[in-house]
Protein backbone atom coordinates (compact mmCIF):
# COMPACT_ATOMS: atom_id res chain seq x y z
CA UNK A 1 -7.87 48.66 22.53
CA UNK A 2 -6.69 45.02 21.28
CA UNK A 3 -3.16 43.88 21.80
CA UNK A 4 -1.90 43.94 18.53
CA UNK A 5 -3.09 48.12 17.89
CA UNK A 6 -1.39 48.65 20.77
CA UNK A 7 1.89 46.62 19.51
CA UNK A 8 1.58 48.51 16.71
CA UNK A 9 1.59 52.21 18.29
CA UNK A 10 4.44 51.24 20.77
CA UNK A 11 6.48 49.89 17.18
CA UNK A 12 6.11 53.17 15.42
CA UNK A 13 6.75 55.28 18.34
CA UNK A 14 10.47 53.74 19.00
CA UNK A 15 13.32 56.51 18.38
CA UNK A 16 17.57 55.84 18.53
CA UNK A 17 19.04 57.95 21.37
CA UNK A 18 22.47 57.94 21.83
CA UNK A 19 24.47 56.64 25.27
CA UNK A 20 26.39 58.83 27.39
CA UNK A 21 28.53 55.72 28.58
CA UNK A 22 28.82 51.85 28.77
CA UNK A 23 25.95 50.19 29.98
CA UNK A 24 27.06 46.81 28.49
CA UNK A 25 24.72 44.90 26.43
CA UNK A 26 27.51 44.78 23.95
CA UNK A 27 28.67 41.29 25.81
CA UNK A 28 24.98 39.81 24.70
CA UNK A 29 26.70 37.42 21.91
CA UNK A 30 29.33 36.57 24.24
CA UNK A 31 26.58 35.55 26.71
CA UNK A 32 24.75 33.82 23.90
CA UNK A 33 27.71 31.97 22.73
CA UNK A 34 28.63 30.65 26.54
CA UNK A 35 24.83 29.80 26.74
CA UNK A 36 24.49 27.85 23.44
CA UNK A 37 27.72 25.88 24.07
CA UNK A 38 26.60 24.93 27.86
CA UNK A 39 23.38 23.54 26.34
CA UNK A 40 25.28 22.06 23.21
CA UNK A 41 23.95 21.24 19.46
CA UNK A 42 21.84 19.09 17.83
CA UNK A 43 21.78 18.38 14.14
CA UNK A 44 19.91 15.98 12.35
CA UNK A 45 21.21 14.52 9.19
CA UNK A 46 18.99 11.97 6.23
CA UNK A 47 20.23 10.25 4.54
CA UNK A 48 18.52 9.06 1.02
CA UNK A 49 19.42 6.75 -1.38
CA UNK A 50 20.29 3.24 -2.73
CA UNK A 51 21.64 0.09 -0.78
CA UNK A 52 25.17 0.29 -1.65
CA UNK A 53 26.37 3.89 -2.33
CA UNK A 54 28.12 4.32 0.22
CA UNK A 55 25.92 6.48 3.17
CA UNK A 56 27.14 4.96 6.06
CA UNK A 57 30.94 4.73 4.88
CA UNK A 58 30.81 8.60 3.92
CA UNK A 59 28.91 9.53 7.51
CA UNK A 60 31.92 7.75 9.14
CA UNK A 61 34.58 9.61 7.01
CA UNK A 62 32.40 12.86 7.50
CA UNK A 63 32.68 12.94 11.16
CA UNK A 64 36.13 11.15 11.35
CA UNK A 65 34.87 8.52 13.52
CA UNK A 66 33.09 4.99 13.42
CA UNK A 67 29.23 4.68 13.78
CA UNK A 68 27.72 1.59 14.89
CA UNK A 69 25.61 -0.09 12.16
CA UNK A 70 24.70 -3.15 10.56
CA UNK A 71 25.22 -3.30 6.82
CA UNK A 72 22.03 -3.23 4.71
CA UNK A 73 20.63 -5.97 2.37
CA UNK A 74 18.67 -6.24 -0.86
CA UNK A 75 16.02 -8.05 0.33
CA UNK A 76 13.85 -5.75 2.52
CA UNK A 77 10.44 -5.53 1.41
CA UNK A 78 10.01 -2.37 1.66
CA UNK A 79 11.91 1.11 2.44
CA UNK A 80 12.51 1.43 6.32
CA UNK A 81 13.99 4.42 8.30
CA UNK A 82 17.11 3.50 10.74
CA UNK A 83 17.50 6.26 13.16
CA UNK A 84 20.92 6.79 15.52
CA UNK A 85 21.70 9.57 17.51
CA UNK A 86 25.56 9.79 18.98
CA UNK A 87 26.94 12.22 21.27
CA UNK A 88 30.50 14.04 20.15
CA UNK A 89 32.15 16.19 21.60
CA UNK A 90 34.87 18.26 19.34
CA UNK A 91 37.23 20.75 22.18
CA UNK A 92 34.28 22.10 24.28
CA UNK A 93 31.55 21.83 22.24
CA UNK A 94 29.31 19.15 22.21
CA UNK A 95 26.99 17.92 19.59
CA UNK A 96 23.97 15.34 19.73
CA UNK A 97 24.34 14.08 16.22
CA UNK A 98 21.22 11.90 14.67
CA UNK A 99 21.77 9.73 11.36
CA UNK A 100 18.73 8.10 9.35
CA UNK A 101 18.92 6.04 6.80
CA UNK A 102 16.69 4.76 4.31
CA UNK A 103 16.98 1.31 4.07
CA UNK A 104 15.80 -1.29 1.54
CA UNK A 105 15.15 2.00 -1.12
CA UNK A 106 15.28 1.55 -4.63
CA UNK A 107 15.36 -2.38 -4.02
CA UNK A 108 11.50 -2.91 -5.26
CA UNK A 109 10.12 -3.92 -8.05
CA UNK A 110 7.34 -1.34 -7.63
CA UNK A 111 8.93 1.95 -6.57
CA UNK A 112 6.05 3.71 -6.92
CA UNK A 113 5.40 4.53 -2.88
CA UNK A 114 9.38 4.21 -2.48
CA UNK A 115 8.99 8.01 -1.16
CA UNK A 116 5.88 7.91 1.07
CA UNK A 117 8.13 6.27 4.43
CA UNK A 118 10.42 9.18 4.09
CA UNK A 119 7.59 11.77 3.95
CA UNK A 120 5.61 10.24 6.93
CA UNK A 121 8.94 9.97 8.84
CA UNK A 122 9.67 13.87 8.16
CA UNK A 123 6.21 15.14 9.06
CA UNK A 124 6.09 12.75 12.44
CA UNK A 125 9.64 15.06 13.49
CA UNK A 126 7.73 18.19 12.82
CA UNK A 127 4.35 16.95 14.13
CA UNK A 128 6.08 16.10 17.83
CA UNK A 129 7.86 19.21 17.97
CA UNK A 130 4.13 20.75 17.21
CA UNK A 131 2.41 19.10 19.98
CA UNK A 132 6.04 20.02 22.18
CA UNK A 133 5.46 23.51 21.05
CA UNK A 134 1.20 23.71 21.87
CA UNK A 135 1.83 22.31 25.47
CA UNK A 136 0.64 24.44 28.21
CA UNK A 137 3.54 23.63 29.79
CA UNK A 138 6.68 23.33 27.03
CA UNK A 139 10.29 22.04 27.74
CA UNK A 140 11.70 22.93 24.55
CA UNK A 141 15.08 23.97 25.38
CA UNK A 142 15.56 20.61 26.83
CA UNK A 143 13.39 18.77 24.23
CA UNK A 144 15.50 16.51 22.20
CA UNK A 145 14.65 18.35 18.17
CA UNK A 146 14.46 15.24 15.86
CA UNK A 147 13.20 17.61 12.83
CA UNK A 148 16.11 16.67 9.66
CA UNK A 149 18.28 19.79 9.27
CA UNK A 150 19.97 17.82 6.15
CA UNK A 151 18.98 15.81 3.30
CA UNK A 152 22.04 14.29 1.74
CA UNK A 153 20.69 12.53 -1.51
CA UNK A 154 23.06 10.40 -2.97
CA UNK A 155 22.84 9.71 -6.85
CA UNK A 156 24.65 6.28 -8.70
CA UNK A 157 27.12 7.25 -10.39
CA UNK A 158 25.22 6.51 -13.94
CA UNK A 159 27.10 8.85 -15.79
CA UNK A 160 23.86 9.18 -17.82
CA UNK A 161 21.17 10.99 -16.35
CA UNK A 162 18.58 11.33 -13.13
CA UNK A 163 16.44 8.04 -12.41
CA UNK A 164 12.73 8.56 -11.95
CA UNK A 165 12.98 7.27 -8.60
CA UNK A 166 15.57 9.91 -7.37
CA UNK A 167 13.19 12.63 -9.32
CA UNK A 168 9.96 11.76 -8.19
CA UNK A 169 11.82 11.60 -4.35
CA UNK A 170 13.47 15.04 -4.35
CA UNK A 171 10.22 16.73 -5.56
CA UNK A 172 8.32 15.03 -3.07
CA UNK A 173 10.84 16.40 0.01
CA UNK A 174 12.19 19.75 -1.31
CA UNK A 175 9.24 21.46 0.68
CA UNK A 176 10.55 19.69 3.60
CA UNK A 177 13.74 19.25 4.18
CA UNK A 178 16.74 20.71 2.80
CA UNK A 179 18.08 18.71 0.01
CA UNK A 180 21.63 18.61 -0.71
CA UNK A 181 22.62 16.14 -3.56
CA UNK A 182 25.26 14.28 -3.96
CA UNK A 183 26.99 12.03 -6.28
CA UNK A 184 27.79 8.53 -4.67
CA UNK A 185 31.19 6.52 -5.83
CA UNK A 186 32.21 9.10 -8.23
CA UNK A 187 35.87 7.47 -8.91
CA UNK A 188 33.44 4.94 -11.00
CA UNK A 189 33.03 7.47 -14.23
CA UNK A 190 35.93 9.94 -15.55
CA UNK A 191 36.19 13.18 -14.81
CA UNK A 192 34.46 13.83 -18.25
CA UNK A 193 31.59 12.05 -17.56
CA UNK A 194 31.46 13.26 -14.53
CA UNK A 195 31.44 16.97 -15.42
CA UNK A 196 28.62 16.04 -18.35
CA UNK A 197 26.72 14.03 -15.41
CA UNK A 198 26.31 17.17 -13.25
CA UNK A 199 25.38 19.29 -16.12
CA UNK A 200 22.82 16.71 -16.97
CA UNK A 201 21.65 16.74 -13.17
CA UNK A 202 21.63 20.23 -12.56
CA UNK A 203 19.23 21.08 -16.06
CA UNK A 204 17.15 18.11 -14.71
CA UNK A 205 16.14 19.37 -11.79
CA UNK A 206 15.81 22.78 -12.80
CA UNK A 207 13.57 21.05 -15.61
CA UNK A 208 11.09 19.31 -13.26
CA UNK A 209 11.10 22.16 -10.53
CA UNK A 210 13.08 20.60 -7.98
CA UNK A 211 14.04 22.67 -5.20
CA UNK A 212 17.55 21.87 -3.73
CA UNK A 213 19.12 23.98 -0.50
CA UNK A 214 20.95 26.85 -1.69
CA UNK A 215 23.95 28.29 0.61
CA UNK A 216 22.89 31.44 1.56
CA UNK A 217 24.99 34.25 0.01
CA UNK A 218 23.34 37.10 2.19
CA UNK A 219 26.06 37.14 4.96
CA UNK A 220 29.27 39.26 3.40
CA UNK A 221 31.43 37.18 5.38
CA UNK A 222 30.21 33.79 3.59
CA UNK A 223 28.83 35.38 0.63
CA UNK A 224 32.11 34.19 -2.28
CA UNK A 225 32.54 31.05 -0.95
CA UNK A 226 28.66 29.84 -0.89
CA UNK A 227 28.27 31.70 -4.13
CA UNK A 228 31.35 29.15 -5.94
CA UNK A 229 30.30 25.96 -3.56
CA UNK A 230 27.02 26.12 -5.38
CA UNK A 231 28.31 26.00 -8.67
CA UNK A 232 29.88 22.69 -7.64
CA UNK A 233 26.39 21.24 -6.91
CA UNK A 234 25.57 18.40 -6.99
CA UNK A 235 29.24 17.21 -5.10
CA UNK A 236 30.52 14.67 -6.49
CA UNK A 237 31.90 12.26 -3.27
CA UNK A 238 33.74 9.51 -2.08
CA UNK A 239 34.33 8.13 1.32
CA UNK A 240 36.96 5.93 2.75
CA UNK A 241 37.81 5.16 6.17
CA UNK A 242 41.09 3.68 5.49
CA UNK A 243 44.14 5.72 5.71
CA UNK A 244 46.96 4.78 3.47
CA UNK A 245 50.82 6.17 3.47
CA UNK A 246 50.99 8.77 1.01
CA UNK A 247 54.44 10.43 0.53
CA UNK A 248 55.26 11.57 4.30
CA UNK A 249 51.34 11.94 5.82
CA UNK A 250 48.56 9.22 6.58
CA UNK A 251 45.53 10.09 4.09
CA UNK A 252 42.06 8.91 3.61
CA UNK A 253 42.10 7.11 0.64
CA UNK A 254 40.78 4.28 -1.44
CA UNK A 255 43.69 1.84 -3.16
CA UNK A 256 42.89 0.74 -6.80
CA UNK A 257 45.08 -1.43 -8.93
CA UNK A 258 45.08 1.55 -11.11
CA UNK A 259 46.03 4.26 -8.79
CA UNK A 260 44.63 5.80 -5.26
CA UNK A 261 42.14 8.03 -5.04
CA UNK A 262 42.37 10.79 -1.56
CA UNK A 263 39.42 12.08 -0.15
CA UNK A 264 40.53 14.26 1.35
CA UNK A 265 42.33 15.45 -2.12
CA UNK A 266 40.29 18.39 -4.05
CA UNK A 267 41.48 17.24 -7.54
CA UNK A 268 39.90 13.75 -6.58
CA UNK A 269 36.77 14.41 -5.32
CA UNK A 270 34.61 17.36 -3.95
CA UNK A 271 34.74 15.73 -0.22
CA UNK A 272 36.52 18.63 1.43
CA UNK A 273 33.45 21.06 -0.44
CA UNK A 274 31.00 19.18 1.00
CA UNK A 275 32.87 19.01 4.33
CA UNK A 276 33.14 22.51 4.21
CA UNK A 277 29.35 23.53 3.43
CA UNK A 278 27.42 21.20 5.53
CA UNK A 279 29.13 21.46 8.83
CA UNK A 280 32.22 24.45 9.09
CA UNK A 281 30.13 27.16 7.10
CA UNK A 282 26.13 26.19 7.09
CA UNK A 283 25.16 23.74 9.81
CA UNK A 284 23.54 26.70 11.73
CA UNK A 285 22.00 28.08 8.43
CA UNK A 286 20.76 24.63 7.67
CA UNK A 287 19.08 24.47 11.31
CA UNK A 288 17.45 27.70 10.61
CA UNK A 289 16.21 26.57 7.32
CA UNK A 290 14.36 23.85 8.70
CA UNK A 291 12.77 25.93 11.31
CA UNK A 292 12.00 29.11 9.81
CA UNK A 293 11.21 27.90 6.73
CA UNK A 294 10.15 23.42 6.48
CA UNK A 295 8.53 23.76 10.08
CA UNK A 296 6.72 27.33 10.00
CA UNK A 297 5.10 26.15 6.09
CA UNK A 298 4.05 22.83 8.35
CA UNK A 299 2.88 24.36 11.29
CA UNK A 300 1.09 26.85 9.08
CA UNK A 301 -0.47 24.51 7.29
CA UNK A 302 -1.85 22.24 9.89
CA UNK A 303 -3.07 24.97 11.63
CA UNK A 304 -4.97 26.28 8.89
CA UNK A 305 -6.54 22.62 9.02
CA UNK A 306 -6.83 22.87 12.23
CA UNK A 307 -9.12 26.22 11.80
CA UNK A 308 -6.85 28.52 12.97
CA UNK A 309 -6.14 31.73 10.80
CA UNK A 310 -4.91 35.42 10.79
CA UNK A 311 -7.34 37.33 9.87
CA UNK A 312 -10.85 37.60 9.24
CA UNK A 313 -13.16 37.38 6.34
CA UNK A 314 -12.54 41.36 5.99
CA UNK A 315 -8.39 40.83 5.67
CA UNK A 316 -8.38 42.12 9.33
CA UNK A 317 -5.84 41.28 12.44
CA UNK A 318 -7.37 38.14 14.17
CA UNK A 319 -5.87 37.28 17.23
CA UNK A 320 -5.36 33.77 18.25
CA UNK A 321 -7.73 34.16 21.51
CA UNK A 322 -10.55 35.07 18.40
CA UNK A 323 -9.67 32.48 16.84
CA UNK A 324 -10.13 30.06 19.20
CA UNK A 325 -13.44 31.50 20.42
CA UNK A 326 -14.76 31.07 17.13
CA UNK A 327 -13.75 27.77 16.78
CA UNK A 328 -15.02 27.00 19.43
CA UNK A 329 -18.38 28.07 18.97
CA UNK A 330 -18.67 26.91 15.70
CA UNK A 331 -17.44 23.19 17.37
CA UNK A 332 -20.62 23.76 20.02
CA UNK A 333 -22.88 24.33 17.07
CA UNK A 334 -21.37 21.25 14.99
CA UNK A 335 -21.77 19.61 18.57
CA UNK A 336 -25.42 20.48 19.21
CA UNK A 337 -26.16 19.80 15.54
CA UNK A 338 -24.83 16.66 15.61
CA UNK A 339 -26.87 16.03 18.89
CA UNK A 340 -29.92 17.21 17.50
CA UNK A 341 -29.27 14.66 14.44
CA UNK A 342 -28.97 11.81 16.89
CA UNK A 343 -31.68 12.48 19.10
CA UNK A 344 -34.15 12.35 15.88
CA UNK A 345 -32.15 9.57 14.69
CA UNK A 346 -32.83 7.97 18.24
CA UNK A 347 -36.55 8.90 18.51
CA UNK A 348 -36.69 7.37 14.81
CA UNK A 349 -35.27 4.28 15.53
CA UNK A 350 -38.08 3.64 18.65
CA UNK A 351 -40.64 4.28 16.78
CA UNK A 352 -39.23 1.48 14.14
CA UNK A 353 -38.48 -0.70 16.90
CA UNK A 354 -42.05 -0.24 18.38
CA UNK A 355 -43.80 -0.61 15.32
CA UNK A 356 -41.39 -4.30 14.97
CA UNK A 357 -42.54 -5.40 18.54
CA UNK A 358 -46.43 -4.19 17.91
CA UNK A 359 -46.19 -6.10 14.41
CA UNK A 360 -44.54 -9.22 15.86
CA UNK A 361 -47.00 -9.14 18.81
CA UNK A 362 -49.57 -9.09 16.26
CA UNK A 363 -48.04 -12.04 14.95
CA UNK A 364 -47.64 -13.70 17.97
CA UNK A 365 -51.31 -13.23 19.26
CA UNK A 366 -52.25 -14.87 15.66
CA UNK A 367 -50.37 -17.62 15.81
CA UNK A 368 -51.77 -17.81 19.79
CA UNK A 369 -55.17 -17.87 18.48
CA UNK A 370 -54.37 -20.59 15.73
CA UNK A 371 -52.86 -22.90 18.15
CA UNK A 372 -55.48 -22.52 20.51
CA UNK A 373 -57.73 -23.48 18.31
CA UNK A 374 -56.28 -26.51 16.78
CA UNK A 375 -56.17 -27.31 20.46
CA UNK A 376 -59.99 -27.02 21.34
CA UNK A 377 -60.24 -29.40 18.09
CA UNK A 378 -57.71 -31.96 18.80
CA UNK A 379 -59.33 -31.75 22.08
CA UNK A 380 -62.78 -32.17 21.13
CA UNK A 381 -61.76 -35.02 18.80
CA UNK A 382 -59.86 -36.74 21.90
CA UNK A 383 -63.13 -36.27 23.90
CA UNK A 384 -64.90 -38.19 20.99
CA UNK A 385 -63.08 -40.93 20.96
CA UNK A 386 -62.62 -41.64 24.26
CA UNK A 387 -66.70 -41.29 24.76
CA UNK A 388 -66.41 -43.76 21.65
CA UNK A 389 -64.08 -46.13 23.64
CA UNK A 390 -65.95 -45.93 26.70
CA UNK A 391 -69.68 -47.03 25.01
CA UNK A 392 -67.47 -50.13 23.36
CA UNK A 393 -66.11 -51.09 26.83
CA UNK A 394 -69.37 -50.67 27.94
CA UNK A 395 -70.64 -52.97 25.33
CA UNK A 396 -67.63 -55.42 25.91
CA UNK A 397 -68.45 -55.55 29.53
CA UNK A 398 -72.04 -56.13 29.23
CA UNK A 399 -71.28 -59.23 26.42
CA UNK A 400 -68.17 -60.57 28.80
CA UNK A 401 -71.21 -60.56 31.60
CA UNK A 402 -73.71 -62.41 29.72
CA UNK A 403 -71.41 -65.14 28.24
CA UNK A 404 -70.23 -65.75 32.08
CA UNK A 405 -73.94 -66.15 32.76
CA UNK A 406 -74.51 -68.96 30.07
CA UNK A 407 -70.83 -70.34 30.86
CA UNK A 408 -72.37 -71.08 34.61
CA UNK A 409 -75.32 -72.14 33.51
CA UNK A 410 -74.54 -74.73 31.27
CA UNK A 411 -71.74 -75.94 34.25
CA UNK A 412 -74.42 -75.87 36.47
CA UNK A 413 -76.24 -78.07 34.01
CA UNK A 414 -73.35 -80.65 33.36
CA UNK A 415 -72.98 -81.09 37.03
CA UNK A 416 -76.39 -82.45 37.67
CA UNK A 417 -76.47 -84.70 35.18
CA UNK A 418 -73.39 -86.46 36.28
CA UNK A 419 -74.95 -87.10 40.19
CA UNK A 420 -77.88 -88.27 38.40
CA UNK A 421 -76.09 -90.89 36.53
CA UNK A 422 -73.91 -91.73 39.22
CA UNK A 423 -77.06 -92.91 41.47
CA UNK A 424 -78.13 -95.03 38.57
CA UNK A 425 -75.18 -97.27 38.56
CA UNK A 426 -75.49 -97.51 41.91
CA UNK A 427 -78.96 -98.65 41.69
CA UNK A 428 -78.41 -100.82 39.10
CA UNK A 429 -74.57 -103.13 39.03
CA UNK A 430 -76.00 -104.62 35.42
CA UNK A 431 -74.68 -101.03 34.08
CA UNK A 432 -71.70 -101.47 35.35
CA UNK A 433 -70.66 -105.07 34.36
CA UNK A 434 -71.83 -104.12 30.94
C-alpha cells in the first residue's frame, strides 16, 4: 500500500473525543511564542525607486534610528542592489532587519532592462533558500532567510500619472514579492492633487493588471482596519529625521518657509498608516506571503523544470521517490543515448582521420617517387659530366705531356749548339778579334 493511500485512510478515519481533564497542550502558543522570540525575527525589506525620493531617509524615520549609508549619485551606469542587514532589538525581541536598495534606477537613458537587476536579485534569495531547503542535511532554522518580505515602491510625486518605468517594474515583481506602493515627497503637490494622483494610480494599475499586496482581511481581529488601510493605497509619505519643537512635544517634522509638515501627523501625511500596516499589524502576514505564496509558485516552478511533478500522465498521486526514479531513468537513457551518439561520432571521425593519413601517405609516397627520380637524373647527368671532364683532363694531360717532350727537345738542341760554337772560337782567336 503506498504512503500517501495510507495518509489518506488514517485522515478520514480521525474522530473529536472529548477530555476528561487537563492534559495541557493549551500552553502550545505560549511555548511557540517563548520559542520564536529566543530565536528572534528576520524581515527583509526592498526598496524600489528613483535616486532622490527619499528611501533611505524614510527607512531611518521608519525604524526610529540611523542606518549607515552612503548617499546615492546620478551617475551609475546602471541599476545596482545595496544590501544591509542590522540587528535591533525593541524590549526583548530581537529583529535581524535587511534593507536593499536599488541604486542608480531610473537614471538611464535606456530604461528598458532597468527591472531585470531587481528580478535576478529576487530569484537568487529564493534560489539559495532552495538549494538550503534540498540539502540532505538542512540548517534552516539557523539559516539566515534573505527572501524580500516587502517591496516598498516609491512613486515621484508627479501629480500626473504612473511612469512607464514604475509600470513596466511593478508588473514585472508582483509575482514575486509583495508590492506595497508608496508615494515619495508628497508635501510637493496639494492635497488635491494628491487625492486625484492616487485615483489616477490606483485605476492604473488595476488597468494594466498589476498586482499590489493586499492586507489580509480574513483575521476578525484585523479585518476593519486592513479593510480602510487599503483604501488609503498607495500611502502617500514623508520622512524626516529631524525633530522640531512643536507646542510642548519634540516631533518629526520637516520646516518649510511656508509652514511644517509632522510625520508623524495623520492630516499631513499617511506615515503613521504605513507604520501601522507594514510592521505593528502585517510584518508576520507579509513573511507568510512570501513563503507560502512568492517562494512555493518559485519552487514549483523550478521544479517542474527540474522534472519533478505530482502526478502522472493518468492525473494520479506521484510520489516524489517516483519521481525521481523516473527521472532518473529517463537521465540513464538520455545518458546512454548521448553515449551511443558519441561513440559513432568517434568511430566516424577515425575513419575520416584514416582516410586523411592514407590520402596524405599517398601523397607523400608520390612526391617520394618524383624526387627520387629527379634524383637518379640529376645524378645520371652529374655522372656525365664528370666522365666528360675526366676524357678532357685526359686529353689535357696527354697535350701538357707532349709539349714537355718538344720543350726538352728543342733545349736539348740549343745546348749543343752552343758547346759546338764555343770550341770554334777556341780553335780559331780570328773569331774572336772580329
Amino acid at each position: 500500500m503506498a504512503a500517501t493511500d495510507i495518509a489518506r485512510q488514517v485522515g478520514e478515519g480521525c474522530r473529536t473525543v472529548p477530555l476528561a481533564g487537563h492534559v495541557g497542550f493549551d500552553s502550545l502558543p505560549d511555548q511557540l511564542v517563548n520559542k520564536s522570540v529566543s530565536q528572534g525575527f528576520c524581515f527583509n525589506i526592498l526598496c524600489v525607486g528613483e535616486t532622490g525620493l527619499g528611501k533611505s531617509t524614510l527607512m531611518d524615520t521608519l525604524f526610529n534610528t540611523k542606518f549607515e549609508g552612503e548617499p546615492a549619485t546620478h551617475t551609475q551606469p546602471g541599476v545596482q542592489l545595496r544590501s544591509n542587514t542590522y540587528d535591533l532589538q525593541e524590549s526583548n525581541v530581537g529583529l535581524k532587519l535587511t534593507i536593499v536598495s536599488t541604486v542608480g534606477f531610473g537614471d538611464q537613458i535606456n530604461k528598458e532592462d532597468s527591472y531585470k537587476p531587481i528580478v535576478e536579485f529576487i530569484d537568487a534569495q529564493f534560489e539559495a533558500y532552495l538549494q538550503e531547503e534540498l540539502k540532505i542535511r538542512r540548517v534552516l532554522h539557523t539559516y539566515h532567510d534573505s527572501r524580500i518580505h516587502a517591496c516598498l515602491y516609491f512613486i515621484a510625486p508627479t501629480g500626473h500619472s504612473l511612469k512607464s518605468l514604475d509600470l513596466v517594474t511593478m508588473k514585472k515583481l508582483d509575482s514575486k514579492v509583495n508590492i506595497i506602493p508608496i508615494i515619495a515627497k508628497s508635501d510637493a503637490i496639494s492635497k488635491s492633487e494628491l487625492t486625484k494622483f492616487k485615483i489616477k494610480i490606483t485605476s492604473e494599475l488595476v488597468s494594466n493588471g498589476v498586482q499590489i499586496y493586499q492586507f489580509p482581511t480574513d483575521d476578525e481581529s484585523v479585518a476593519e482596519i486592513n479593510g480602510t488601510m487599503n483604501a488609503h493605497l498607495p500611502f502617500a509619505v514623508v520622512g524626516s529625521t529631524e525633530e522640531l519643537k512643536i507646542g510642548n512635544k519634540m516631533m518629526k517634522a520637516r520646516q518649510y518657509p511656508w509652514g511644517t509638515v509632522q510625520v508623524e501627523n495623520e492630516a499631513h501625511c499617511d506615515f503613521v498608516k504605513l507604520r501601522e500596516m507594514l510592521i505593528r499589524v502585517n510584518m508576520e502576514d507579509l513573511r507568510e506571503q512570501t513563503h507560502t505564496r512568492h517562494y512555493e509558485l518559485y519552487r514549483r516552478c523550478k521544479l517542474e523544470e527540474m522534472g519533478f511533478k505530482d502526478t502522472d500522465p493518468d492525473s494520479k498521486p506521484f510520489s516524489l521517490q517516483e519521481t525521481y526514479e523516473a527521472k532518473r531513468n529517463e537521465f540513464l537513457g538520455e545518458l546512454q543515448k548521448k553515449e551511443e551518439e558519441m561513440r559513432q561520432m568517434f568511430v566516424q571521425r577515425v575513419k575520416e582521420k584514416e582516410a586523411e593519413l592514407k590520402e596524405a601517405e599517398k601523397e607523400l609516397h608520390e612526391k617520394f617517387d618524383c624526387l627520387k627520380k629527379l634524383h637518379q637524373d640529376e645524378k645520371k647527368k652529374l655522372e656525365d659530366k664528370k666522365k666528360s671532364l675526366d676524357d678532357e683532363m685526359n686529353a689535357f694531360k696527354q697535350r701538357k705531356t707532349a709539349a714537355e717532350l718538344l720543350q726538352s727537345q728543342g733545349s736539348q738542341a740549343g745546348g749543343s749548339q752552343t758547346l759546338k760554337r764555343d770550341k770554334e772560337k777556341k780553335n780559331n782567336p780570328w773569331l774572336c778579334t772580329e
